[in-house]
C-alpha atoms as a PDB file:
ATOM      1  CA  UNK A   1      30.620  47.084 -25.519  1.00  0.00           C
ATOM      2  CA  UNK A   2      27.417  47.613 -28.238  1.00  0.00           C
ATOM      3  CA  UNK A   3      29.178  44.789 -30.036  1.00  0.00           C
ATOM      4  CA  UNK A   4      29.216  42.590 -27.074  1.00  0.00           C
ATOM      5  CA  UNK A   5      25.814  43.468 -25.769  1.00  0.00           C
ATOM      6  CA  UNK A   6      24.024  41.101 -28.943  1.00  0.00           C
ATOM      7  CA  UNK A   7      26.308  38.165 -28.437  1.00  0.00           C
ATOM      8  CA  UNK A   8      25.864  37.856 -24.525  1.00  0.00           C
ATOM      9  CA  UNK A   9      22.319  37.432 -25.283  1.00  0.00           C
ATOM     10  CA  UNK A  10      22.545  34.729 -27.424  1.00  0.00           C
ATOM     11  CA  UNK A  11      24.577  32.867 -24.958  1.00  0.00           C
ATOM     12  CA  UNK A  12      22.301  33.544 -21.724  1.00  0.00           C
ATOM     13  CA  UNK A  13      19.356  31.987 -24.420  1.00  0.00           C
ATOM     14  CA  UNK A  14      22.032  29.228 -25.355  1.00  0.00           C
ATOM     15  CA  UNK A  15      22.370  28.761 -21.413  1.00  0.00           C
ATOM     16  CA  UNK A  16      18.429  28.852 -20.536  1.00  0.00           C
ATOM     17  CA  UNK A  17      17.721  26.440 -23.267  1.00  0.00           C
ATOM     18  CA  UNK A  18      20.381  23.888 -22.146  1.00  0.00           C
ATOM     19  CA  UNK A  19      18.703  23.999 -18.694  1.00  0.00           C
ATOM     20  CA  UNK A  20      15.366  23.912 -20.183  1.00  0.00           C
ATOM     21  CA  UNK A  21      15.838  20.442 -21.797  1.00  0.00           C
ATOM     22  CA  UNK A  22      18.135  19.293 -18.489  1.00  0.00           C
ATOM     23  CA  UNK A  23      14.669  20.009 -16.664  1.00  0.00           C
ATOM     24  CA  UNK A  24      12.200  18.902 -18.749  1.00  0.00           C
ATOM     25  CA  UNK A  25      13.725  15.622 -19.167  1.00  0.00           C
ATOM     26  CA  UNK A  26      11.586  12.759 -17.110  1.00  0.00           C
ATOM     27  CA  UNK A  27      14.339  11.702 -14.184  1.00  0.00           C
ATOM     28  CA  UNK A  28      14.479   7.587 -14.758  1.00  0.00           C
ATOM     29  CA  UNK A  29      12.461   6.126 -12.214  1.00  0.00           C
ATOM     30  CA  UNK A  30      14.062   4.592  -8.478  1.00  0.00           C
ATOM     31  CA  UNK A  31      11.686   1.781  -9.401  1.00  0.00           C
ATOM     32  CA  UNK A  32      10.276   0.652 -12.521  1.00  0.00           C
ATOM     33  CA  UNK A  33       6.427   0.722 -12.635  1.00  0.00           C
ATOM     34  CA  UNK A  34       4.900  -1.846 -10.182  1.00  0.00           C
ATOM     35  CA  UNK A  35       1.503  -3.591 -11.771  1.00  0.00           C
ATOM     36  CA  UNK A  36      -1.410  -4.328  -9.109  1.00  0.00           C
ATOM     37  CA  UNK A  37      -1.640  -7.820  -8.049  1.00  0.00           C
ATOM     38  CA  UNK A  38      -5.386  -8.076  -9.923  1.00  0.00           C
ATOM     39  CA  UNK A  39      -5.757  -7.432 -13.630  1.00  0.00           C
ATOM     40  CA  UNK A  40      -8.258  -5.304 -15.579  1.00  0.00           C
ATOM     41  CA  UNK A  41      -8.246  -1.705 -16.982  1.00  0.00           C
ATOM     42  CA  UNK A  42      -5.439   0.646 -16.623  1.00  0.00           C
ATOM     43  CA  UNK A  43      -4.715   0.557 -12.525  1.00  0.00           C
ATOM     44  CA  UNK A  44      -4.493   4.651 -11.171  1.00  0.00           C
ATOM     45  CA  UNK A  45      -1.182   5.087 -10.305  1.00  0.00           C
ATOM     46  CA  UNK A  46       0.006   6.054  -6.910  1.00  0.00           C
ATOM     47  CA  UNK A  47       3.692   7.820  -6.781  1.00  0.00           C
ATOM     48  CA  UNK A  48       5.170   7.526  -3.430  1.00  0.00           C
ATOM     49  CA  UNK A  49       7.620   9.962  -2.380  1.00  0.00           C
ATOM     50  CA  UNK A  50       9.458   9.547   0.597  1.00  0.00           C
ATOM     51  CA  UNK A  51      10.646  12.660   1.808  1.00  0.00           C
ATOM     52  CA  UNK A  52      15.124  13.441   1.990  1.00  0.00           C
ATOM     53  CA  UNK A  53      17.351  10.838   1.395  1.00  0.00           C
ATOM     54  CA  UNK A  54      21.050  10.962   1.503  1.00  0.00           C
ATOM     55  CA  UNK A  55      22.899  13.919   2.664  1.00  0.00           C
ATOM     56  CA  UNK A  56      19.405  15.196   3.137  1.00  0.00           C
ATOM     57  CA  UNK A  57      18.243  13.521   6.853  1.00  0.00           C
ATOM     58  CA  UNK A  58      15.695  15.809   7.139  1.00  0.00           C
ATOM     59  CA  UNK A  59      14.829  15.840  11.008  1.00  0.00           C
ATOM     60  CA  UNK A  60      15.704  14.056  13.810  1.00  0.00           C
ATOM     61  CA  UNK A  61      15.977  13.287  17.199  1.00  0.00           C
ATOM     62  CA  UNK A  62      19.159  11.373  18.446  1.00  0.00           C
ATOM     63  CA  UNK A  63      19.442   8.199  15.709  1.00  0.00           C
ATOM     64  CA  UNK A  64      16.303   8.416  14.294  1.00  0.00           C
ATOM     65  CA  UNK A  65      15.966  10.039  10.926  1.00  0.00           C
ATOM     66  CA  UNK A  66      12.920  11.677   9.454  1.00  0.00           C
ATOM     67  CA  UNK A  67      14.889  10.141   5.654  1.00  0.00           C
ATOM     68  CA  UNK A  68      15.006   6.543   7.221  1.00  0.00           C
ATOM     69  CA  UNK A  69      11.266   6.728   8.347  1.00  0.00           C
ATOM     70  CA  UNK A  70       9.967   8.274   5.128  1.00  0.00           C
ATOM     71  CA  UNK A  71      11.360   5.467   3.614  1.00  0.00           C
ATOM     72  CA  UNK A  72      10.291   2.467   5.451  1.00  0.00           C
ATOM     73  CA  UNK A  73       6.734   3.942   5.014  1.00  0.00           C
ATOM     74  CA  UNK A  74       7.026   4.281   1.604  1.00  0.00           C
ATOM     75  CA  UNK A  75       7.922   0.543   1.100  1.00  0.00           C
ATOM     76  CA  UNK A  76       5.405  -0.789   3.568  1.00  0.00           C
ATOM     77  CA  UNK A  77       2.677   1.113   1.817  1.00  0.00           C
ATOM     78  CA  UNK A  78       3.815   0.193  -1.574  1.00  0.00           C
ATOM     79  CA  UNK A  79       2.566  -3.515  -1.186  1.00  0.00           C
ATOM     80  CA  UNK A  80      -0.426  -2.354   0.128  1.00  0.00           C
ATOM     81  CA  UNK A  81      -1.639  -0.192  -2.366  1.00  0.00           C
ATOM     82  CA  UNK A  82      -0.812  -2.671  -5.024  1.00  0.00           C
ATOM     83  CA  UNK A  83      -2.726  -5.608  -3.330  1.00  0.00           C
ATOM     84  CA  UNK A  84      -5.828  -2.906  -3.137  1.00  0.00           C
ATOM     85  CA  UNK A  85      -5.032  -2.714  -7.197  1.00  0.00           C
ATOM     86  CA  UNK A  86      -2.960   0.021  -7.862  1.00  0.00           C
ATOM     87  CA  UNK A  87       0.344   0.568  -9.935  1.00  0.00           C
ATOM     88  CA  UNK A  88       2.814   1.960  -8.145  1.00  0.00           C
ATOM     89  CA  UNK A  89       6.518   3.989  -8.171  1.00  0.00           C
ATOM     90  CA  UNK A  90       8.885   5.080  -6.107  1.00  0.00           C
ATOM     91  CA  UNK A  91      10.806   8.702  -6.271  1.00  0.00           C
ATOM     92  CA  UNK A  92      13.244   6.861  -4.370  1.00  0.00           C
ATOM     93  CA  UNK A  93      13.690   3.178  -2.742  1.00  0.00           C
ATOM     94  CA  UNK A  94      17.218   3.550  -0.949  1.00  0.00           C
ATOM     95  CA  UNK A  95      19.039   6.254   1.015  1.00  0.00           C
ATOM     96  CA  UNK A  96      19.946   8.692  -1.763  1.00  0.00           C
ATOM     97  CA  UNK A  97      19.268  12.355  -2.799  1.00  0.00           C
ATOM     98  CA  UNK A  98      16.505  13.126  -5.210  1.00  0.00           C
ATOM     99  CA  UNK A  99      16.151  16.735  -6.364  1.00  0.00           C
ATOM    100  CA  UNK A 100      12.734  18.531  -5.845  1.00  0.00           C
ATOM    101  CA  UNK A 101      12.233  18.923  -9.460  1.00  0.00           C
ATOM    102  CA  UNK A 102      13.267  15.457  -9.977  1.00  0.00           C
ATOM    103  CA  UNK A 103      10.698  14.525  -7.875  1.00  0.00           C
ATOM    104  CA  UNK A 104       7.324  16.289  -9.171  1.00  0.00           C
ATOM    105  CA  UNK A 105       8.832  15.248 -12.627  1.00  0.00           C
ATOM    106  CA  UNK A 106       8.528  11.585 -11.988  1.00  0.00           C
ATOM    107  CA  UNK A 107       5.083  12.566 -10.563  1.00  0.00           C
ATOM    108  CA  UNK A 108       4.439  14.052 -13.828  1.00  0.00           C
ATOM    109  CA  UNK A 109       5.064  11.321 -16.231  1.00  0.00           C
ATOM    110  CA  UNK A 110       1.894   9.603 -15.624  1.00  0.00           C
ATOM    111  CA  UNK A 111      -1.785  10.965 -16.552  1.00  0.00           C
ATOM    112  CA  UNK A 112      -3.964   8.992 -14.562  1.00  0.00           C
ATOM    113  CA  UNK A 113      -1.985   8.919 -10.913  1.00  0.00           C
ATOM    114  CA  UNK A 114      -1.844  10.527  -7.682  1.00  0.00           C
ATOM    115  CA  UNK A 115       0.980  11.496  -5.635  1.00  0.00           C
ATOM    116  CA  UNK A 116       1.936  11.750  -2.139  1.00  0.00           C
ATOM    117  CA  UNK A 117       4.526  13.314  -0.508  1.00  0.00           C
ATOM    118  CA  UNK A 118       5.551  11.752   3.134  1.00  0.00           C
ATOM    119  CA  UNK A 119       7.413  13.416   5.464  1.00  0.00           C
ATOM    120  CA  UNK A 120       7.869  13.535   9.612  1.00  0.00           C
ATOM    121  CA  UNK A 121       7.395  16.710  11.557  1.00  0.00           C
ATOM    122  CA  UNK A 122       9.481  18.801  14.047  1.00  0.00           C
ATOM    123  CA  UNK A 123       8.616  21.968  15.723  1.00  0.00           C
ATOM    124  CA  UNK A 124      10.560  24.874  18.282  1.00  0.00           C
ATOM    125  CA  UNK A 125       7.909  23.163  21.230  1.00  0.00           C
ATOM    126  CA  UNK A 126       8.408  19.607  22.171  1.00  0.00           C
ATOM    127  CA  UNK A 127       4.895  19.556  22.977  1.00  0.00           C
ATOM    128  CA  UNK A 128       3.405  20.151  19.651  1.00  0.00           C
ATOM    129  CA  UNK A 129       2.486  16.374  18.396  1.00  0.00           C
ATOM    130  CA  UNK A 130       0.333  14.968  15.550  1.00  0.00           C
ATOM    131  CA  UNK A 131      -0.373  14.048  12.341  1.00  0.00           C
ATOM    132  CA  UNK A 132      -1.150  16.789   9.647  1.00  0.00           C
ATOM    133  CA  UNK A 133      -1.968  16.801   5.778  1.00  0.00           C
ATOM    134  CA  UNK A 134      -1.144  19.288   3.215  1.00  0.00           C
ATOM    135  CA  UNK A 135      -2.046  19.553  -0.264  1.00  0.00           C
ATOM    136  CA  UNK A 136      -1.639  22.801  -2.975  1.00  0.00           C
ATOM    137  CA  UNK A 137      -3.612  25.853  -3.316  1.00  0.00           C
ATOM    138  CA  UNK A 138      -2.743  26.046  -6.559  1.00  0.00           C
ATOM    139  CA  UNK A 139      -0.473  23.532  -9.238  1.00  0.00           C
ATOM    140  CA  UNK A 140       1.917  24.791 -11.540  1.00  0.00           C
ATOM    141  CA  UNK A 141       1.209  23.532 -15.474  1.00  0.00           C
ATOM    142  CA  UNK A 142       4.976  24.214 -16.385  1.00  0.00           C
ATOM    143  CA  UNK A 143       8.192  22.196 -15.798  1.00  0.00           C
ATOM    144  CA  UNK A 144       9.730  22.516 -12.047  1.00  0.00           C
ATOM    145  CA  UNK A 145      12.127  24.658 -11.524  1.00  0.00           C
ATOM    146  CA  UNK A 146      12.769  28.411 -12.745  1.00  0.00           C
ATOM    147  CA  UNK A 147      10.800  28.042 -15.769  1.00  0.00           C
ATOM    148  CA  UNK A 148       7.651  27.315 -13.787  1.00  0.00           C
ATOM    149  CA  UNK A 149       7.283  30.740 -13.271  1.00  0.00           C
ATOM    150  CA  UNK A 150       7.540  31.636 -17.431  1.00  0.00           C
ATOM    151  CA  UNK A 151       3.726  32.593 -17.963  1.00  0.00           C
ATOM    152  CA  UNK A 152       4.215  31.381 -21.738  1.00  0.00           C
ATOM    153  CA  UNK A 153       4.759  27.873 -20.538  1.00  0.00           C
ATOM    154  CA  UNK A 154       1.808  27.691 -18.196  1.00  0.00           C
ATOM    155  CA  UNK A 155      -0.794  24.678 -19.859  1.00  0.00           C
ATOM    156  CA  UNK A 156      -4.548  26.513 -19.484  1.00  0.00           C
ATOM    157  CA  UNK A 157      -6.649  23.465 -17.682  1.00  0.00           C
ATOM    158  CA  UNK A 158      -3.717  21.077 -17.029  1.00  0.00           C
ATOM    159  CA  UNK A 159      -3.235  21.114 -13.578  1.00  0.00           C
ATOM    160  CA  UNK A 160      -6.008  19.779 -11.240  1.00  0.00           C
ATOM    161  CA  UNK A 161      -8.747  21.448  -9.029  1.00  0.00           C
ATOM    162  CA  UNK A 162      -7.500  22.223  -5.686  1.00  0.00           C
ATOM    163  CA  UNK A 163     -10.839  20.425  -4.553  1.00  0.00           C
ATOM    164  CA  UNK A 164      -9.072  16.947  -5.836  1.00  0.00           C
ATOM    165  CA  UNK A 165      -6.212  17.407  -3.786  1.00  0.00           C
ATOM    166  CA  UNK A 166      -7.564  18.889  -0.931  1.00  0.00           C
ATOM    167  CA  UNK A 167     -10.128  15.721  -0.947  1.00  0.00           C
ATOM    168  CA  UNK A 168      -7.210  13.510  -1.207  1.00  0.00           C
ATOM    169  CA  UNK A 169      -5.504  14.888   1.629  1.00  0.00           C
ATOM    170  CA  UNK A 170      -8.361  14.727   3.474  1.00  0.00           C
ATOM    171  CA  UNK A 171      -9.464  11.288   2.994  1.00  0.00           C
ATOM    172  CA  UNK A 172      -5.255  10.413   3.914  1.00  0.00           C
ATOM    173  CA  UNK A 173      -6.021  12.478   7.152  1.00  0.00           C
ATOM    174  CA  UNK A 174      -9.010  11.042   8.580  1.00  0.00           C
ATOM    175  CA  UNK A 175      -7.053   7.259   8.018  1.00  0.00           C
ATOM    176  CA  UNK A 176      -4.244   8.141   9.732  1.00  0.00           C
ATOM    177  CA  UNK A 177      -6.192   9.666  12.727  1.00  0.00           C
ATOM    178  CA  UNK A 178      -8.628   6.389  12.577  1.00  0.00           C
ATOM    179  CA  UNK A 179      -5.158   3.995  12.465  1.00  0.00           C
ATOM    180  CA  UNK A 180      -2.782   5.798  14.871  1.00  0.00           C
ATOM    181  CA  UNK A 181      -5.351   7.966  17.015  1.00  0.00           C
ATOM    182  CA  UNK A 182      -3.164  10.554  17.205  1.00  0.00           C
ATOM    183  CA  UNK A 183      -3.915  14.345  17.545  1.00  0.00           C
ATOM    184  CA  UNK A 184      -5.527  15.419  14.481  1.00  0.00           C
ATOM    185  CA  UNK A 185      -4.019  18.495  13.460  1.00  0.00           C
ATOM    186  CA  UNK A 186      -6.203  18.513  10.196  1.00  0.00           C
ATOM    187  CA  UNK A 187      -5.417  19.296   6.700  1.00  0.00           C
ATOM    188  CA  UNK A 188      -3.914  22.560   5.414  1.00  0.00           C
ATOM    189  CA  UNK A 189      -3.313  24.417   2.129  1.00  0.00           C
ATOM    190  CA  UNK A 190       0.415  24.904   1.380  1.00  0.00           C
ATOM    191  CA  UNK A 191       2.757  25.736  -1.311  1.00  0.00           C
ATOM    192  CA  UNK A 192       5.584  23.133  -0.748  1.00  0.00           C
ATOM    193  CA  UNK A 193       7.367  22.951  -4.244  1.00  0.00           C
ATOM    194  CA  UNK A 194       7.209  18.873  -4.661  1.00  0.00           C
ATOM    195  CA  UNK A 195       3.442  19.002  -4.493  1.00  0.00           C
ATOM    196  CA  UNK A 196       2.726  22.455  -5.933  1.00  0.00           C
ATOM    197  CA  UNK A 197       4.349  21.488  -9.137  1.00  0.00           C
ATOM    198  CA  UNK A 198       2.549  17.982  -9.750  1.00  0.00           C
ATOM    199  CA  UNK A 199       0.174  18.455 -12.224  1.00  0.00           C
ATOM    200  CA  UNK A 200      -1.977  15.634 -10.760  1.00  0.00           C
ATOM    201  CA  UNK A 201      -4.140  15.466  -6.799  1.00  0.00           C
ATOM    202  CA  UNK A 202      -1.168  15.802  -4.418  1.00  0.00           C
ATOM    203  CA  UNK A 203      -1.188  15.296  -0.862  1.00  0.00           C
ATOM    204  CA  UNK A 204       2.073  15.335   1.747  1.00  0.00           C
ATOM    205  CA  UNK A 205       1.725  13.605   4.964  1.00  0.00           C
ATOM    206  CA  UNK A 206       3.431  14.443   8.049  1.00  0.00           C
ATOM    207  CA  UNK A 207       3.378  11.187  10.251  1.00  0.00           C
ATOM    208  CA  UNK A 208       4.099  13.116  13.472  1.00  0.00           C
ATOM    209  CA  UNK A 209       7.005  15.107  15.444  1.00  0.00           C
ATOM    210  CA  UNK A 210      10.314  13.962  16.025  1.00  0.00           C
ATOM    211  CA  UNK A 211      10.696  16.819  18.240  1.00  0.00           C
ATOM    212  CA  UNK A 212       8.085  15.288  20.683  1.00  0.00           C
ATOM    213  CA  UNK A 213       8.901  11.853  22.920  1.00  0.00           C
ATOM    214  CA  UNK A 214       5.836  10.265  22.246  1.00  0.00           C
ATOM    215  CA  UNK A 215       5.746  10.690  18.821  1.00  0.00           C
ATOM    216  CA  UNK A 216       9.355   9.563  18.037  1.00  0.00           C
ATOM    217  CA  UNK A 217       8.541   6.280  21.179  1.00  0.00           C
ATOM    218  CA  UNK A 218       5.937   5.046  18.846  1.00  0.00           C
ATOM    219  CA  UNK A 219       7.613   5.706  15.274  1.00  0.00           C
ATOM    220  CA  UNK A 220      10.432   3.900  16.566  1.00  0.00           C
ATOM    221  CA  UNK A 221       7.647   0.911  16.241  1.00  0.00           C
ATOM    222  CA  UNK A 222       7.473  -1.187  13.397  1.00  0.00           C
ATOM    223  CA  UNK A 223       3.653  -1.920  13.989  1.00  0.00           C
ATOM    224  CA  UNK A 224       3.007   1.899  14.302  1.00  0.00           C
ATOM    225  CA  UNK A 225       4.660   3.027  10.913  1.00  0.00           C
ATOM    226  CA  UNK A 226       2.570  -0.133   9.477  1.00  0.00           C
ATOM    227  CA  UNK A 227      -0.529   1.545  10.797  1.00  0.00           C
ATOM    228  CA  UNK A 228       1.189   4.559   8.899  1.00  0.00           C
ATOM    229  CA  UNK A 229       1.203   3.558   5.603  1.00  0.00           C
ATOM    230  CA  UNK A 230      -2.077   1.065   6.125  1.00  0.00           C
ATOM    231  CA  UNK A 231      -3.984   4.929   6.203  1.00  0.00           C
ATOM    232  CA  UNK A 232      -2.070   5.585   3.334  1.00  0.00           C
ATOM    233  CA  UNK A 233      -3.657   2.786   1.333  1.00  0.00           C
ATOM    234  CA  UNK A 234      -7.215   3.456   3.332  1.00  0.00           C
ATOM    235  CA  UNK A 235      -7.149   6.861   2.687  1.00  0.00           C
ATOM    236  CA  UNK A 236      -5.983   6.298  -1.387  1.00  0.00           C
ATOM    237  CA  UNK A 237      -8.511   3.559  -1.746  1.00  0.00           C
ATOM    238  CA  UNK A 238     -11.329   5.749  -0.536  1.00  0.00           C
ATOM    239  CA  UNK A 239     -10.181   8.418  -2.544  1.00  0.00           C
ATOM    240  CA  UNK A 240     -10.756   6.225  -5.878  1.00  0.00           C
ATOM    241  CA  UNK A 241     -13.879   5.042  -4.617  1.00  0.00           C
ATOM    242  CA  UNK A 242     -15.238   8.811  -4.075  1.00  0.00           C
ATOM    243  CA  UNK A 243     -14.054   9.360  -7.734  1.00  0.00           C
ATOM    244  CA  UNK A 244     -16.172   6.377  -8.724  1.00  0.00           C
ATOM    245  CA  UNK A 245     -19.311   7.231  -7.186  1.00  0.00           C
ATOM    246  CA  UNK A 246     -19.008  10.659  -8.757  1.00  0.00           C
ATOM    247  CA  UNK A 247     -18.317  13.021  -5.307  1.00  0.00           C
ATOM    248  CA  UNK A 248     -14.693  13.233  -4.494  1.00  0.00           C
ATOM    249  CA  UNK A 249     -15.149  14.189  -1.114  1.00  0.00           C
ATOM    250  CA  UNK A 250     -14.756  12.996   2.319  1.00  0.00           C
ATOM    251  CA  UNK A 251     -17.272  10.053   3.631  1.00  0.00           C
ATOM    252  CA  UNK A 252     -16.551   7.531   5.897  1.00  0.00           C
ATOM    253  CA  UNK A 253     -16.335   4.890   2.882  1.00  0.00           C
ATOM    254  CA  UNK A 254     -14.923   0.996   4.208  1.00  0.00           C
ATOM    255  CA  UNK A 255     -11.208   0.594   3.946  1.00  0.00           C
ATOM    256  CA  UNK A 256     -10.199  -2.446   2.135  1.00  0.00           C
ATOM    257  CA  UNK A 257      -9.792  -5.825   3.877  1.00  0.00           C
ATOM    258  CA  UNK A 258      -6.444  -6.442   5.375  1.00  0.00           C
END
């Protein structure tokens, strides 16, 4: 048994450094890399991340699917942001799973890029309705996934302030209330994994309650989920804007034309 004790180490290290390398490796991209319509200096990236996909539906109320919604928003907003001179990607652009740490991996691989969750709400009480915004207390430095928590592997001043994505989130908030005038439920501090381990501002959006009739009569809309991801290019552009000036913070800056 003291014989076997040395060799079933080296095995559990063989092990965690085959999983190591299967996480660190970047995920390949839904999407390659979408250039802004105007040229110039090196674009800020947006990552879009539509929330489920696949066996994953993620809520719902009768047909409707919070996966199906997340993305159609996602590929109305992509245009958008691109036309207001971003670069863009995808986590995912059809109905298919995508891991978590698959996820904030691809919202790892670029330096200069934000990333944004979206997602659709439900809740115990049909009566709670809304739009909300989360972003991270804190950011992870290390890979997703079980070696996140590996204090050897944590990058000192990688990740971002939480003021950058708390801005960001706000900024996506006060659009979507301004485009959809629904209830504003605010913005919130959270530790969801897909934005907690993007080492870059991180916001998720939740575009209202499929647990609520309202909500789910108007998502149902084509024109409202346009309004939804129309605040997600207002509240990005405003974002950049804020950066540019020097005061990432929330101001009541002009969205960009239509």
């Amino acid at each position: 048994m003291r014989r076997a004790v040395p060799w079933l180490g080296l095995l559990l290290l063989a092990i965690s450094f085959a999983w190591f390398v299967r996480l660190s490796a970047p995920p390949h991209p839904t999407r390659a890399e979408r250039k802004p319509a105007a040229r110039g200096a090196q674009p800020l990236m947006v990552v879009l991340d539509p929330g489920h996909g696949g066996q994953d539906s993620g809520a719902m109320s009768g047909t409707v699917l919070e996966k199906d919604l997340t993305l159609d928003v996602a590929l109305r907003a992509e245009p958008l942001l691109r036309a207001a001179g971003f670069s863009t990607v995808l986590t995912r652009d059809d109905d298919r799973y995508v891991s978590l740490a698959d996820r904030a991996s691809l919202g790892n691989r670029a330096d200069n890029s934000l990333f944004i969750s979206i997602h659709f709400n439900d809740n115990a009480r049909s009566a709670a309705s809304g739009v909300e915004t989360y972003y991270p207390l804190r950011q992870s430095t290390a890979p997703p996934g079980f070696f996140s928590w590996l204090p050897f592997l944590q990058r000192a001043g990688a990740a971002p302030s939480r003021e950058a994505s708390e801005s960001l989130a706000n900024f996506i908030q006060a659009a979507l209330v301004e485009r959809t005038q629904a209830v504003n439920r605010g913005t919130k501090p959270e530790q969801f994994f897909v934005i907690t381990n993007v080492r870059h501002p991180a916001a998720l959006v939740e575009g209202g309650f499929l647990t609520n009739k309202s909500d789910v009569t108007k998502l149902a809309t084509a024109e409202y989920r346009q309004e939804i991801a129309l605040a997600i290019r207002d509240g990005v552009h405003r974002y950049r804007e804020a950066i540019r000036a020097g005061a990432p913070r929330l101001t009541l800056a002009a969205a960009p034309p239509e």
